[in-house]
C-alpha atoms as a PDB file:
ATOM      1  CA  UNK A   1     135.232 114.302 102.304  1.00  0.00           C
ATOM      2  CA  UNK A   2     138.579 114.275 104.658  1.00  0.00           C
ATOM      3  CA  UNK A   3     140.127 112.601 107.306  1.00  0.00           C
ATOM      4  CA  UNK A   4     143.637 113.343 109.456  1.00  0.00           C
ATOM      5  CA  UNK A   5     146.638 112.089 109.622  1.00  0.00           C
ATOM      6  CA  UNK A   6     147.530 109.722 112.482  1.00  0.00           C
ATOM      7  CA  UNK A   7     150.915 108.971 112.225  1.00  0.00           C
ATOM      8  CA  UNK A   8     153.877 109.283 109.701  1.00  0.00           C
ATOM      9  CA  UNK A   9     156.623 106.690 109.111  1.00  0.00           C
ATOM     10  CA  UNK A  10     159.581 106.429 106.672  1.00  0.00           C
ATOM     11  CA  UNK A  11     162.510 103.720 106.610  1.00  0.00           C
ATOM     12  CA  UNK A  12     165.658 104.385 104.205  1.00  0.00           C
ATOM     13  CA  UNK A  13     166.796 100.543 104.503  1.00  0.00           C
ATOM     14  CA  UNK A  14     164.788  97.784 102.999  1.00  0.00           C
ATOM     15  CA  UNK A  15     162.205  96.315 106.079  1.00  0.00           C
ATOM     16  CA  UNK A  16     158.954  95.109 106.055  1.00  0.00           C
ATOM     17  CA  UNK A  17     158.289  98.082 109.008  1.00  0.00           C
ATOM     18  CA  UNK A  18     158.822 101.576 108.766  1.00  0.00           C
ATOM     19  CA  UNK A  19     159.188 103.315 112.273  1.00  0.00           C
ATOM     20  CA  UNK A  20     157.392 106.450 112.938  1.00  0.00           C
ATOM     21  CA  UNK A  21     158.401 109.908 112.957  1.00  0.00           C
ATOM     22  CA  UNK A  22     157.748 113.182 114.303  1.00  0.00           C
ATOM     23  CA  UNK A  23     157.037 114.209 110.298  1.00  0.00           C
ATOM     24  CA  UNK A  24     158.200 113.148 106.658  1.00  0.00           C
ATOM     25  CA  UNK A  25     158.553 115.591 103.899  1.00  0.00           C
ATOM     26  CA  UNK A  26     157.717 114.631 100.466  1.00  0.00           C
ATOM     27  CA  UNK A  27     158.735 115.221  97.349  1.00  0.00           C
ATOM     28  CA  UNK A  28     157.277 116.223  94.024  1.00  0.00           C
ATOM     29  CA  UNK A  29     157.621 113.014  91.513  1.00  0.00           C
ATOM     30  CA  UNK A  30     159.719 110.850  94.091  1.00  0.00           C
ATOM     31  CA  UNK A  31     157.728 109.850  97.347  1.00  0.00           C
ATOM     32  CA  UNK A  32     158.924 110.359 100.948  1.00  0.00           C
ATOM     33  CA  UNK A  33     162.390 112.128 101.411  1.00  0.00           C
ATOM     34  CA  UNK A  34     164.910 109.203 102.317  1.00  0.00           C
ATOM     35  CA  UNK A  35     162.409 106.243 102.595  1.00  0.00           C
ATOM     36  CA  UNK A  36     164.083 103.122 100.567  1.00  0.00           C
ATOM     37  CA  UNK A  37     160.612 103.432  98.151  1.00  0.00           C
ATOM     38  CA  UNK A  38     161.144 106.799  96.975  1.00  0.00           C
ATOM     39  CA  UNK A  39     162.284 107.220  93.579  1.00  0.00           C
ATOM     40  CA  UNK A  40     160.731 107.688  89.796  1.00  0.00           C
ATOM     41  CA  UNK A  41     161.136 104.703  89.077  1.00  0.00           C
ATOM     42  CA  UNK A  42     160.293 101.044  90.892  1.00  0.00           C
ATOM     43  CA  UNK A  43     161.925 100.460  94.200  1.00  0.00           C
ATOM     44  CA  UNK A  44     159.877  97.432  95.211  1.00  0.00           C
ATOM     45  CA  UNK A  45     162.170  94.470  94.660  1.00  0.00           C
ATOM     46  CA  UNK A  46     160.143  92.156  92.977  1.00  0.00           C
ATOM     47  CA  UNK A  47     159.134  95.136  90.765  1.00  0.00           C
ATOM     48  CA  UNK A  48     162.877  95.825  89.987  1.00  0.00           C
ATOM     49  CA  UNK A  49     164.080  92.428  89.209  1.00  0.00           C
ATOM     50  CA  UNK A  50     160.651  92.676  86.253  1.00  0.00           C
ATOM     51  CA  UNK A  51     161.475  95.824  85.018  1.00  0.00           C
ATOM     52  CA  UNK A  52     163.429  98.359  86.841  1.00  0.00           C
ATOM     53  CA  UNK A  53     162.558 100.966  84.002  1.00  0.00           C
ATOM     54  CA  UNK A  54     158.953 101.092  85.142  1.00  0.00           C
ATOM     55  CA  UNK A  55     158.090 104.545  86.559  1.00  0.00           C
ATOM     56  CA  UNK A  56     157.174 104.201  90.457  1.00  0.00           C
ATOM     57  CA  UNK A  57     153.596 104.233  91.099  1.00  0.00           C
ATOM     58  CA  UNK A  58     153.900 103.612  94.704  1.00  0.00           C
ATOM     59  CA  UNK A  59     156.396 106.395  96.062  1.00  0.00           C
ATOM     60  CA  UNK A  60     153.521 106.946  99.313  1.00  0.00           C
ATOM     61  CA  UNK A  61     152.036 104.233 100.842  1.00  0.00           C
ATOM     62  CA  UNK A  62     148.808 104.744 102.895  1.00  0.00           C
ATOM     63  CA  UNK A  63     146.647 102.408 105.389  1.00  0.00           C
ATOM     64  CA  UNK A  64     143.625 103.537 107.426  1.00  0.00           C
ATOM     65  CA  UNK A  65     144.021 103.237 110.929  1.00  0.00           C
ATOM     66  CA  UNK A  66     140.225 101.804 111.474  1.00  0.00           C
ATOM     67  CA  UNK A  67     142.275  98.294 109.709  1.00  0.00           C
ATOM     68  CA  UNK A  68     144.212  98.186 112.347  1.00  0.00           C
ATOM     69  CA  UNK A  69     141.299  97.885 115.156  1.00  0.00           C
ATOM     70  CA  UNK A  70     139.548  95.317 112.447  1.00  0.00           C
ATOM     71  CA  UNK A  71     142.228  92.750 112.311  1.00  0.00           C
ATOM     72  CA  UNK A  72     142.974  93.395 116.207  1.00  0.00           C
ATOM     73  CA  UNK A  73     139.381  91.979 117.326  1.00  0.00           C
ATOM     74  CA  UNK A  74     140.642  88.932 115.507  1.00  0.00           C
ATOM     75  CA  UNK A  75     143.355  88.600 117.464  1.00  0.00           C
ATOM     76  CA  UNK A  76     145.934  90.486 115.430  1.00  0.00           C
ATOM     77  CA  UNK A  77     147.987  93.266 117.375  1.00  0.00           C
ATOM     78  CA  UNK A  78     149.204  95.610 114.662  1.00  0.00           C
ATOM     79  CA  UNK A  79     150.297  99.499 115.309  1.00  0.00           C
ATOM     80  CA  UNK A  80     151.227 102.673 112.741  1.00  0.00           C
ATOM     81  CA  UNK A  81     154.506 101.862 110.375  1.00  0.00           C
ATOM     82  CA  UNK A  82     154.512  98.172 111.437  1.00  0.00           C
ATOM     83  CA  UNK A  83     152.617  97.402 107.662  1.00  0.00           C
ATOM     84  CA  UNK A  84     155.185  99.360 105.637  1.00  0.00           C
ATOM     85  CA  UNK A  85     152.644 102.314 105.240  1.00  0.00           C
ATOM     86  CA  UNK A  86     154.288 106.347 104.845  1.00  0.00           C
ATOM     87  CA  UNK A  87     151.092 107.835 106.249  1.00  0.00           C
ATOM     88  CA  UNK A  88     148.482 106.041 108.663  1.00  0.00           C
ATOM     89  CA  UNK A  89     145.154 107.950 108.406  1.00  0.00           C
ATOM     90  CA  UNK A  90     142.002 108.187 110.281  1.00  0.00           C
ATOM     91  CA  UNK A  91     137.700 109.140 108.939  1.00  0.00           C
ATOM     92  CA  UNK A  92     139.020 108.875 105.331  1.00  0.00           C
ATOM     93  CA  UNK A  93     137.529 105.690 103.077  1.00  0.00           C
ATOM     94  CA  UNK A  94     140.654 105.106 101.230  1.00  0.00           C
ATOM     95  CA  UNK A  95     139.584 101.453  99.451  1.00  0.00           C
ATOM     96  CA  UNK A  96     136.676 103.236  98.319  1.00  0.00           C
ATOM     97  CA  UNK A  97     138.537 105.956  96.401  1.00  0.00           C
ATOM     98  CA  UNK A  98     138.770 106.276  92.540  1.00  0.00           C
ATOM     99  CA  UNK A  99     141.983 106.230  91.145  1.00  0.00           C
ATOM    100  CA  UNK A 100     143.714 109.594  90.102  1.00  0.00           C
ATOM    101  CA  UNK A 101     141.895 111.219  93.612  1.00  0.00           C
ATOM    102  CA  UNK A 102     143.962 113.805  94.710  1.00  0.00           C
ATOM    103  CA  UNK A 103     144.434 113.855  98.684  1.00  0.00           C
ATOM    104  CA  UNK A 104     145.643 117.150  99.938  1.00  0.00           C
ATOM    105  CA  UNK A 105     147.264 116.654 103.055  1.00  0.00           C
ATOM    106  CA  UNK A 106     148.397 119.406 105.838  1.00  0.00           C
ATOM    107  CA  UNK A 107     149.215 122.844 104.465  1.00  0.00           C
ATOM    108  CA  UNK A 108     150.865 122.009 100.989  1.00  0.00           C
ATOM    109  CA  UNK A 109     151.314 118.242 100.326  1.00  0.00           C
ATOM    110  CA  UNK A 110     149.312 116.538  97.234  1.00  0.00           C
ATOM    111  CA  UNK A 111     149.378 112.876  96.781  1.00  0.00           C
ATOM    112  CA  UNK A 112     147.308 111.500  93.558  1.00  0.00           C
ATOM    113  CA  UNK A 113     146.307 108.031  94.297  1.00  0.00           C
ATOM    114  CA  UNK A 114     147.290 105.427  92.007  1.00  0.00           C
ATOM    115  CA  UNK A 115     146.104 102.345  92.758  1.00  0.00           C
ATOM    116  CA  UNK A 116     145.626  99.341  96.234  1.00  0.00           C
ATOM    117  CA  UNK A 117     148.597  97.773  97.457  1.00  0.00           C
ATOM    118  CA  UNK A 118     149.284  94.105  96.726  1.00  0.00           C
ATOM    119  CA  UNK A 119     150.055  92.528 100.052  1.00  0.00           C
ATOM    120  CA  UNK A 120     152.882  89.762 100.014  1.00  0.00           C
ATOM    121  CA  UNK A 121     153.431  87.197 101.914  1.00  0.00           C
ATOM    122  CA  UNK A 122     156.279  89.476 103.722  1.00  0.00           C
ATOM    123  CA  UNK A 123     153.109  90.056 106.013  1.00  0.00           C
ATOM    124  CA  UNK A 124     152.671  86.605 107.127  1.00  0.00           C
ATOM    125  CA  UNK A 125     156.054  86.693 107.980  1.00  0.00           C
ATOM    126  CA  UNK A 126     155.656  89.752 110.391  1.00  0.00           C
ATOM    127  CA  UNK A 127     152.055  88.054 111.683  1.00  0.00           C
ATOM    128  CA  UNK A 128     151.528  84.422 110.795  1.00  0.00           C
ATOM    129  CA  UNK A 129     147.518  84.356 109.218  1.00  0.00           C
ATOM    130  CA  UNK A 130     147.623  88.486 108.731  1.00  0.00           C
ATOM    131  CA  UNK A 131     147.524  88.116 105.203  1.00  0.00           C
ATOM    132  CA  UNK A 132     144.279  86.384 104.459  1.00  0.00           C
ATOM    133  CA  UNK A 133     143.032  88.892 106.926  1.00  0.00           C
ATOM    134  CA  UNK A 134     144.088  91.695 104.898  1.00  0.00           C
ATOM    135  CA  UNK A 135     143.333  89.843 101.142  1.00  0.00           C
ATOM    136  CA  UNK A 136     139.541  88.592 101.506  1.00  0.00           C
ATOM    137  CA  UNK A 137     136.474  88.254  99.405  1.00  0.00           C
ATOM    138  CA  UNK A 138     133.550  90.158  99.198  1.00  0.00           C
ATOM    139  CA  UNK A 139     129.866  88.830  99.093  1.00  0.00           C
ATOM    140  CA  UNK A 140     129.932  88.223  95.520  1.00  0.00           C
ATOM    141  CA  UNK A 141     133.298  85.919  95.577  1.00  0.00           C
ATOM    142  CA  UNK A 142     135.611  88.989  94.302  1.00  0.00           C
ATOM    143  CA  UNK A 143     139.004  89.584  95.624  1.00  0.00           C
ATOM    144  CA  UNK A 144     138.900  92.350  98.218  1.00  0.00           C
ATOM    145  CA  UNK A 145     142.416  93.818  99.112  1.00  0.00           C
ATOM    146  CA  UNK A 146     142.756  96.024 102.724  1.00  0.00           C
ATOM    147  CA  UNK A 147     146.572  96.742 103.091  1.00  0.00           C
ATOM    148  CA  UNK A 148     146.305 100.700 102.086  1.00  0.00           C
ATOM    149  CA  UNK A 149     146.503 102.967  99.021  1.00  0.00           C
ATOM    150  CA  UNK A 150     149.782 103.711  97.012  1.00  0.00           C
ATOM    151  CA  UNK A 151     149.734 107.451  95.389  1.00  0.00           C
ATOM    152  CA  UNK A 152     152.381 109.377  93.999  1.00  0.00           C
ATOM    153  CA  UNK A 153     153.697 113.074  95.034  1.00  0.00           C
ATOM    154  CA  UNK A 154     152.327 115.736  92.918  1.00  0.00           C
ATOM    155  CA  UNK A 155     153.317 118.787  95.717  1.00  0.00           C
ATOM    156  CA  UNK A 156     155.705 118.289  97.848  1.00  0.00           C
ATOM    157  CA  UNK A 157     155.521 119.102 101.590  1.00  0.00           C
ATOM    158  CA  UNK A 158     155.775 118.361 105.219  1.00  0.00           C
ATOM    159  CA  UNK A 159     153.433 115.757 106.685  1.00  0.00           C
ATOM    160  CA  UNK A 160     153.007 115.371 110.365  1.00  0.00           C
ATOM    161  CA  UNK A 161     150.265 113.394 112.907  1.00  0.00           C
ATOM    162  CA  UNK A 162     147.252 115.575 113.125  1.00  0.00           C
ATOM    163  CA  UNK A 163     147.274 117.519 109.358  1.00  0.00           C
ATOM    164  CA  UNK A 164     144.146 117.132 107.812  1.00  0.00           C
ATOM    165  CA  UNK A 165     143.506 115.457 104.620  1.00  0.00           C
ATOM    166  CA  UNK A 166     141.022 116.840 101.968  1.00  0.00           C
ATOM    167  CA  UNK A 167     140.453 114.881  99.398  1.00  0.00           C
ATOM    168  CA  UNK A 168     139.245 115.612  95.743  1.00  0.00           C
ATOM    169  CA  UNK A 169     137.856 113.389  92.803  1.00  0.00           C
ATOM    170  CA  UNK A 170     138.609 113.195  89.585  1.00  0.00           C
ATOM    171  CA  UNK A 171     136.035 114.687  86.990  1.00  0.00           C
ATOM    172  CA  UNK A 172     134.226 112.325  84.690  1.00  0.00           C
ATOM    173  CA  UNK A 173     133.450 108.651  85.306  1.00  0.00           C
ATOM    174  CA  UNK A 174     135.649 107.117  88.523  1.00  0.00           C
ATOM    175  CA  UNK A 175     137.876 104.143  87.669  1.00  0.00           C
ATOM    176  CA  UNK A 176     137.953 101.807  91.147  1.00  0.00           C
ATOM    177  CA  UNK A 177     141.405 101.092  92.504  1.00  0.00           C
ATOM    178  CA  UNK A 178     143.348  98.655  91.056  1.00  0.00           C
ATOM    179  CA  UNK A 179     146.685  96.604  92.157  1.00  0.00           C
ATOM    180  CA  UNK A 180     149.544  98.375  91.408  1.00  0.00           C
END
């Protein structure tokens, strides 16, 4: 199971976009080198005005670039970095991952997926109506949440458009992705 990167974006001032990059390097136990997020503890401001004591389970943020063709046939024009994601990524389920999955990505980087994002509504601000594109509900009623994976660097390493990403599942029973 893999897919490849697509494009890389980091931002070291709070905004809701991140613009892209030739490559980002992470960093083992702190997220992407100089994005605002990055840290061991929360960076997300709502987060920090809770508890900023609470360790940072979303230093990388990923979204699948097949979301971005989705919400565009409704109308929706929406390219790499503009949804606050580190790493867009192509062929690679991410929503249907199990939490703790370990993505390898390019020669040396790990990320071990923690949980889904929680849109806001920072992302009706950027596109008026994109949330409830990107927060639906499934067949049976439940809440069904599209805006990417958060993970958090276990190796550090340089990530650039085109690395591949390998990705490998937890032994024992998988725990479906949570908001984190």
């Amino acid at each position: 199971m893999g897919g490849a990167v697509t494009a890389v974006s980091s931002n070291g001032v709070y905004s809701f976009t991140k613009p892209n990059r030739e490559s980002i390097t992470l960093l083992a136990g702190l997220g992407v080198e100089g994005d605002v997020h990055a840290g061991v503890t929360v960076k997300h401001r709502f987060r920090v005005a809770q508890d900023p004591t609470q360790p940072n389970l979303r230093q990388v943020h990923l979204i699948h670039e097949e979301l971005f063709e989705e919400v565009g046939e409704r109308g929706f024009q929406v390219a790499a970095g503009q949804l606050g994601e580190n790493i867009t990524t192509r062929g690679l389920d991410l929503l249907g991952l199990p939490t703790g999955a370990l993505l390898r990505i390019g020669e040396q980087a790990v990320v071990e997926v923690t949980g889904l994002r929680n849109p806001c509504l920072q992302i009706d601000n950027f596109r008026t109506g994109l949330l409830k594109e990107v927060v639906g509900r499934d067949e049976d009623g439940r809440v069904v949440h599209k805006a990417g994976i958060m993970g958090v660097v276990k190796v550090g390493g340089v990530v650039r458009p085109g690395d591949g990403i390998v990705v490998e599942l937890p032994d024992g029973p998988h725990r479906a992705l949570e908001r984190v």
